[in-house]
C-alpha atoms as a PDB file:
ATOM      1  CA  UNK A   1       0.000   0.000   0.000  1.00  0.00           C
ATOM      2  CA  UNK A   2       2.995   2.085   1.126  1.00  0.00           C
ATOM      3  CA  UNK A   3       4.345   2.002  -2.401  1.00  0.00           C
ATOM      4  CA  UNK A   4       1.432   3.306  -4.350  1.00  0.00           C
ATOM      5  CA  UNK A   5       0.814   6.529  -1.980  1.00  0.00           C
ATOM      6  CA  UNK A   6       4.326   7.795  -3.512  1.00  0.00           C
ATOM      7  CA  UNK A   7       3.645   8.493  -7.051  1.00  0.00           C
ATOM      8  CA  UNK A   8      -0.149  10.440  -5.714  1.00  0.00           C
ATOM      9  CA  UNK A   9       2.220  12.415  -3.687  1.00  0.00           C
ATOM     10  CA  UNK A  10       5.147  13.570  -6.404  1.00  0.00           C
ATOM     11  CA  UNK A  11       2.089  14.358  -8.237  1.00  0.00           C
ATOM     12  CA  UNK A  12       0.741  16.520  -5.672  1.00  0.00           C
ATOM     13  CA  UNK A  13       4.269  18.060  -4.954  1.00  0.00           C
ATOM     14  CA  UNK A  14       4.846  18.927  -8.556  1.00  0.00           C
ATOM     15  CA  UNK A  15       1.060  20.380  -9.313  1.00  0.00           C
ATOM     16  CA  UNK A  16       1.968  22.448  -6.161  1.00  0.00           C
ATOM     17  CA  UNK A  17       4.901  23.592  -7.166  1.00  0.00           C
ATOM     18  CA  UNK A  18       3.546  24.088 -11.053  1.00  0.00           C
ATOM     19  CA  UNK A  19       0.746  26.332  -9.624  1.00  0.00           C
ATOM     20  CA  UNK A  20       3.169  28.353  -7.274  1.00  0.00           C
ATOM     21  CA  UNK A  21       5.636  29.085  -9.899  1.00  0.00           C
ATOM     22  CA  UNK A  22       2.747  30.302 -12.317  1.00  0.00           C
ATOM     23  CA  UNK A  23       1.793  32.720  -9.633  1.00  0.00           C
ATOM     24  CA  UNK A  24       4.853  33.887  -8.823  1.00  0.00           C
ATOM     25  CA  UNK A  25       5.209  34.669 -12.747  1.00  0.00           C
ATOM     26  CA  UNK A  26       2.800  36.754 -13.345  1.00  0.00           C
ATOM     27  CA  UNK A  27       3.385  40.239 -12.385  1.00  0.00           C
ATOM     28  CA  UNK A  28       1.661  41.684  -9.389  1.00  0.00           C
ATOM     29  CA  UNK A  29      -0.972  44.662 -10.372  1.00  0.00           C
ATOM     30  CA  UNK A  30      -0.058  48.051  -9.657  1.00  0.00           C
ATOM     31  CA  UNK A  31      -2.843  50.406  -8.949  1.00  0.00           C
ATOM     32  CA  UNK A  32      -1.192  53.667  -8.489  1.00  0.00           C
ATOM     33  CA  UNK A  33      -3.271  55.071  -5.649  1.00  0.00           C
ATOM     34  CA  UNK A  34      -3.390  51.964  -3.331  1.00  0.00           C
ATOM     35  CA  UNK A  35      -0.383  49.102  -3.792  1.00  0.00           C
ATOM     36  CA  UNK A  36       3.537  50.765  -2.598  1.00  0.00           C
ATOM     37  CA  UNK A  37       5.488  48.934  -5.072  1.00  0.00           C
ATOM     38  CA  UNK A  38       8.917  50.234  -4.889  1.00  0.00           C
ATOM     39  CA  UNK A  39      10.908  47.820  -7.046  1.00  0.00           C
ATOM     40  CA  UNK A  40      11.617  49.484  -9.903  1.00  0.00           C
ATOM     41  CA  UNK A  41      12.433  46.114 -11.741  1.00  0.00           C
ATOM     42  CA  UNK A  42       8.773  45.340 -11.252  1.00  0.00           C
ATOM     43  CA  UNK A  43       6.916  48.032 -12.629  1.00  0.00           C
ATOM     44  CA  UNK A  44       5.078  47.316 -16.638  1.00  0.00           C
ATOM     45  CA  UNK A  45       2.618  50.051 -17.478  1.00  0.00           C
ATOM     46  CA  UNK A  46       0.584  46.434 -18.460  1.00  0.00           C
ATOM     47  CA  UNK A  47       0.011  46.415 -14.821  1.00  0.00           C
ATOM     48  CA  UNK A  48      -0.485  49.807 -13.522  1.00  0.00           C
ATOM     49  CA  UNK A  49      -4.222  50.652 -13.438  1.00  0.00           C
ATOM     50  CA  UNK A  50      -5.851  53.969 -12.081  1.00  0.00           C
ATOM     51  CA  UNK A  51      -8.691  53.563  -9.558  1.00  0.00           C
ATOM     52  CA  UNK A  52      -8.933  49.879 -11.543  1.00  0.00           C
ATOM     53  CA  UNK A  53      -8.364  51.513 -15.001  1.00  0.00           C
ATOM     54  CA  UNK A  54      -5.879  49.423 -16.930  1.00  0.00           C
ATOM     55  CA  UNK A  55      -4.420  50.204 -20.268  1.00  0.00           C
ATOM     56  CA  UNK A  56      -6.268  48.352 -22.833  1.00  0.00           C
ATOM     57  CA  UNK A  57      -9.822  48.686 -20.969  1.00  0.00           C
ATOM     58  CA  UNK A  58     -12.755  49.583 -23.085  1.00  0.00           C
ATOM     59  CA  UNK A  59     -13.816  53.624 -22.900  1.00  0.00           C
ATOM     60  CA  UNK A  60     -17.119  52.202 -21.440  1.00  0.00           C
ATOM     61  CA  UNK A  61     -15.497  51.070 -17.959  1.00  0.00           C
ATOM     62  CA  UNK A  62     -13.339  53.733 -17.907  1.00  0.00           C
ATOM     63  CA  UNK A  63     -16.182  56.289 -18.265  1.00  0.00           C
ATOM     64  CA  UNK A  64     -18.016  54.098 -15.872  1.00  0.00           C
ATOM     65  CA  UNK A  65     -15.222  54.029 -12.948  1.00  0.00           C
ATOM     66  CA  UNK A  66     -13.980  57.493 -13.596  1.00  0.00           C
ATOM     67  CA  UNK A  67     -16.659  59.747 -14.632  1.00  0.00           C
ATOM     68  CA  UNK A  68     -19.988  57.670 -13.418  1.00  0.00           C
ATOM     69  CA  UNK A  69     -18.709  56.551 -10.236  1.00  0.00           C
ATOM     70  CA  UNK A  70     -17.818  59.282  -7.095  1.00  0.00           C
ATOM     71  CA  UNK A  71     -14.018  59.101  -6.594  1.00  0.00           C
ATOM     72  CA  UNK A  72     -13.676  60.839  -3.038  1.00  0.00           C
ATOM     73  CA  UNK A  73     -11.947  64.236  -3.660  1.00  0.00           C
ATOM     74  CA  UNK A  74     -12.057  63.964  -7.303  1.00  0.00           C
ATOM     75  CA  UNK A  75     -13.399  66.208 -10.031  1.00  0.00           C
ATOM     76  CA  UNK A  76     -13.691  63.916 -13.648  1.00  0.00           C
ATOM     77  CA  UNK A  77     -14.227  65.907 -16.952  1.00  0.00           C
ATOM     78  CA  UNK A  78     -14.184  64.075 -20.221  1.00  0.00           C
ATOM     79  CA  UNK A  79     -12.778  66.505 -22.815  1.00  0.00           C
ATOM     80  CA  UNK A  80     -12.415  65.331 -26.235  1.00  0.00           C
ATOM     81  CA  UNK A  81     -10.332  61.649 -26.125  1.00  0.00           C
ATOM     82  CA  UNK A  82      -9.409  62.707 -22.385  1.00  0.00           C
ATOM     83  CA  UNK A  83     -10.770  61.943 -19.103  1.00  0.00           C
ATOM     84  CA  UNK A  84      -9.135  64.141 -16.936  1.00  0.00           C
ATOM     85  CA  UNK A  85      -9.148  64.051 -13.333  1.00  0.00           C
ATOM     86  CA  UNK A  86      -8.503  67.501 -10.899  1.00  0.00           C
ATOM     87  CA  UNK A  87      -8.395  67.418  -7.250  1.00  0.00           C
ATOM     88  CA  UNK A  88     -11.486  69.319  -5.695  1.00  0.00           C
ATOM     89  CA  UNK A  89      -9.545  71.099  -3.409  1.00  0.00           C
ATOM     90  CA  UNK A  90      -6.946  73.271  -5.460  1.00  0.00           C
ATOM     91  CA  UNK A  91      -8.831  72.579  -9.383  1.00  0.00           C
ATOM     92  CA  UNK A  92      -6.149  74.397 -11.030  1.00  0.00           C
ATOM     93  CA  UNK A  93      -5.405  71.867 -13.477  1.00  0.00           C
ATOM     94  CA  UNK A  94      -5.843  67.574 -14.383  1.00  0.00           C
ATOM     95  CA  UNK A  95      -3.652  65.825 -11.705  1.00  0.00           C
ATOM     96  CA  UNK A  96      -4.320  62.484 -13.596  1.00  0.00           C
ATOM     97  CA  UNK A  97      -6.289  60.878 -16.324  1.00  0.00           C
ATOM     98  CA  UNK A  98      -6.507  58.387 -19.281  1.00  0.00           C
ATOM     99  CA  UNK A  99      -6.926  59.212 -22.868  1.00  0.00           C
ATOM    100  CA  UNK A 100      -9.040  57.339 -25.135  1.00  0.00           C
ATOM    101  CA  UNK A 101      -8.140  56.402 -28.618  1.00  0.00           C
ATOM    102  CA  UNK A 102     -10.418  53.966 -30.852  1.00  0.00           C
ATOM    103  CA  UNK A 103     -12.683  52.901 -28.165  1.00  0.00           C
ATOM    104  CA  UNK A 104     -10.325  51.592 -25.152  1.00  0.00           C
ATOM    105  CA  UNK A 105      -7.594  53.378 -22.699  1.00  0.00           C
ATOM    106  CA  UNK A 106      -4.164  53.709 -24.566  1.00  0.00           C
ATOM    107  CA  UNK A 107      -2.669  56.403 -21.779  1.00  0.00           C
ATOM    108  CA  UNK A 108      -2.610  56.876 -18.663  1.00  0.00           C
ATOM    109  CA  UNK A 109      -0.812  59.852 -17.275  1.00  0.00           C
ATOM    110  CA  UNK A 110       0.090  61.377 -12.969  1.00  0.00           C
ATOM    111  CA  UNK A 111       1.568  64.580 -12.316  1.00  0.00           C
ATOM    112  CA  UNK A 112       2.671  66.087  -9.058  1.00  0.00           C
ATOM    113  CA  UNK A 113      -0.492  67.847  -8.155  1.00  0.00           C
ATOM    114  CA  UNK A 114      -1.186  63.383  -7.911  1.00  0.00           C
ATOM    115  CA  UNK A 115       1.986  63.168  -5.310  1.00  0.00           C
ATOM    116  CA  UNK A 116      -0.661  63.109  -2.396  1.00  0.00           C
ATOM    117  CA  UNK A 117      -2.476  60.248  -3.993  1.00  0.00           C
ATOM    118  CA  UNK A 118       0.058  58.278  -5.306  1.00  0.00           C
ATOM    119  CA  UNK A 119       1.593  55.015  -3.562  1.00  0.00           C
ATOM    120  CA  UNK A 120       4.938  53.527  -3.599  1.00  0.00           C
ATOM    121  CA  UNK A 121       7.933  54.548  -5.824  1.00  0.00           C
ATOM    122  CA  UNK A 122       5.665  57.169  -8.140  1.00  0.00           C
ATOM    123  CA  UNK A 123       5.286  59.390  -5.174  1.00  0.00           C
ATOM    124  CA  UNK A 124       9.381  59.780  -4.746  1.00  0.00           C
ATOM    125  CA  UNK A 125      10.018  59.997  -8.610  1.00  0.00           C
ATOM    126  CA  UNK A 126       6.663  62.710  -8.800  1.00  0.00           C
ATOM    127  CA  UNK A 127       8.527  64.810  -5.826  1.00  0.00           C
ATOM    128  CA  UNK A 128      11.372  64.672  -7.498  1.00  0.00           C
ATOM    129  CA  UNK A 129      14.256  67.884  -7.648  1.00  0.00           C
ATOM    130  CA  UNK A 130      16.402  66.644 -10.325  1.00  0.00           C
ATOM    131  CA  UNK A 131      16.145  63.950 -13.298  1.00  0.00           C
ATOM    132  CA  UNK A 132      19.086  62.643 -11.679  1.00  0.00           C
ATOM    133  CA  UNK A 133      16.932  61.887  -8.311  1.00  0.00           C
ATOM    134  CA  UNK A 134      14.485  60.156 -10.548  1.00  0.00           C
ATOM    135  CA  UNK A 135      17.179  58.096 -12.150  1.00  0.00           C
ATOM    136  CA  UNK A 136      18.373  56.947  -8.347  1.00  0.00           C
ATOM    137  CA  UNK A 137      14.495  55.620  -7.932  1.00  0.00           C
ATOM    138  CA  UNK A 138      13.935  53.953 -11.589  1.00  0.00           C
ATOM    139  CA  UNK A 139      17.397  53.169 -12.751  1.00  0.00           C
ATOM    140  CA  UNK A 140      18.861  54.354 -16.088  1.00  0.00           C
ATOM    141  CA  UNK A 141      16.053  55.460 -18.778  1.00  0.00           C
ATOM    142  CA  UNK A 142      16.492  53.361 -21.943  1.00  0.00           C
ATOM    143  CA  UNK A 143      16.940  56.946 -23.873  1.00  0.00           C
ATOM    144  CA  UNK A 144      16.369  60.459 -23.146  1.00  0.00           C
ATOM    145  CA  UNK A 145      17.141  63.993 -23.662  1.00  0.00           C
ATOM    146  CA  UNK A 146      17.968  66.677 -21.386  1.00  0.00           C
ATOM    147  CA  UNK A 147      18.662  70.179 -21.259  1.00  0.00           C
ATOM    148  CA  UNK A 148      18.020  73.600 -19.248  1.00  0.00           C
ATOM    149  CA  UNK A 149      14.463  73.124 -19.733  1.00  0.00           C
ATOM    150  CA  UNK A 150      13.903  69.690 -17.766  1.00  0.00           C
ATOM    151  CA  UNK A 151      14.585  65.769 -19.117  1.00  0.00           C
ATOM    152  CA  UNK A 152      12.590  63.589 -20.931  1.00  0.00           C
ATOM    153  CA  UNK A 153      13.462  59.964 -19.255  1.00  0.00           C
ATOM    154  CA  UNK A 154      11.992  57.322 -21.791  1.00  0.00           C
ATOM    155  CA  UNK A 155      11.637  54.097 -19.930  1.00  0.00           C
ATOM    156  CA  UNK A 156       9.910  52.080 -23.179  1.00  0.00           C
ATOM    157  CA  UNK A 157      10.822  48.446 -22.443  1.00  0.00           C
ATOM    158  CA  UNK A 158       8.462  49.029 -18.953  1.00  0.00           C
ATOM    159  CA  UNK A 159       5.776  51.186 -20.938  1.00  0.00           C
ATOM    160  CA  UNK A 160       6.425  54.619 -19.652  1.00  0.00           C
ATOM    161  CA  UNK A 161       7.991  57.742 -19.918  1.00  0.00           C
ATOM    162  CA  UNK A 162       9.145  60.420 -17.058  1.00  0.00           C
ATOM    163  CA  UNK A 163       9.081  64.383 -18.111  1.00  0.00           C
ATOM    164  CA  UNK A 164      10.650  66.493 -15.667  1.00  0.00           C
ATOM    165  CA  UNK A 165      10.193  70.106 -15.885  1.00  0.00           C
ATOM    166  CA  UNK A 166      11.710  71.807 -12.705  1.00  0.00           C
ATOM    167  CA  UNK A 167       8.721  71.922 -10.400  1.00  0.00           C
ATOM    168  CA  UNK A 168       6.423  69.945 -13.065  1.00  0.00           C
ATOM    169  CA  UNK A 169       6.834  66.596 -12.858  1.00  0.00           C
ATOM    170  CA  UNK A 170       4.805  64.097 -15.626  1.00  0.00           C
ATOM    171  CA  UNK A 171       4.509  60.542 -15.935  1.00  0.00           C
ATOM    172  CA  UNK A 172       2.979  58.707 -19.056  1.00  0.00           C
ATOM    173  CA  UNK A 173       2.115  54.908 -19.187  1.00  0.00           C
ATOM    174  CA  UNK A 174       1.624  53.791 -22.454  1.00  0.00           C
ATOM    175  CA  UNK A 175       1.770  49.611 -23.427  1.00  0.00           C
ATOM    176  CA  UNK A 176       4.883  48.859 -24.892  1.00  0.00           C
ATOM    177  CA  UNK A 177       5.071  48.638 -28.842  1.00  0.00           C
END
């Protein structure tokens, strides 16, 4: 009897280890204002979703979640292929949004005026006071271009792109092509 248990139990050992290697695999979500992920290593604009709005999402959800639905302390206006998002307290200008290009999400963009919102290693890199500073947080951008104006730090094999403009700083998250 002894001998037949042992094959049942490799085979439970190695479905066990097959199913926690497949999660393990897959790359934990990222949704900016709740999860402090602060590996830069781990970050794909795949998995970085606003208020659960993911690149790739039909306009109908993200209408739905950002417009339809109350965010607490948010202001949504759609404008053109934008949804833009202002804080209700200082509405100077969008602190976030998505932009909406043949019927699903295809941007997603912070700013600073997000910084308060904003978990993990977005809230350093959007309080940033030099493109160097942001470079110490992400690691070296794949290309860029800088001048006396601010830096453009493209980060393309993660899906986004850093534009720092002294006090202004913008991120853009954008699937990979």
């Amino acid at each position: 009897m002894k001998g037949k248990q042992w094959p049942i139990l490799l085979a439970l050992v190695g479905l066990s280890v097959l199913v926690g290697t497949a999660g393990l695999a897959g790359a934990e979500p990222y949704e900016l204002s709740k999860n402090d992920v602060m590996d830069p290593k781990l970050l794909k604009s795949a998995d970085i979703s606003l208020f659960g709005v993911k690149l790739g999402d039909p306009e109908s959800k993200a209408v739905d979640i950002l417009v339809n639905e109350k965010i607490p302390g948010i202001k949504a206006e759609q404008e053109a292929t934008f949804i833009l998002l202002l804080d209700q307290r200082k509405p100077t200008g969008p602190m976030a949004g998505v932009r909406l290009m043949d019927g699903k999400v295809n941007l997603i963009f912070i700013n600073n005026r997000f910084a308060y919102k904003v978990r993990g290693i977005f809230r350093s890199v959007l309080n940033s006071e030099s493109p160097d500073d942001i470079r110490k947080l992400l690691g070296k951008e794949d290309y860029g271009d800088e001048n006396v104006m601010g830096a453009l730090l493209n980060y393309e094999k993660q899906g986004f792109l850093v534009n720092y403009l002294g006090k202004d700083v913008n991120i853009e998250f954008e699937l990979p092509h």
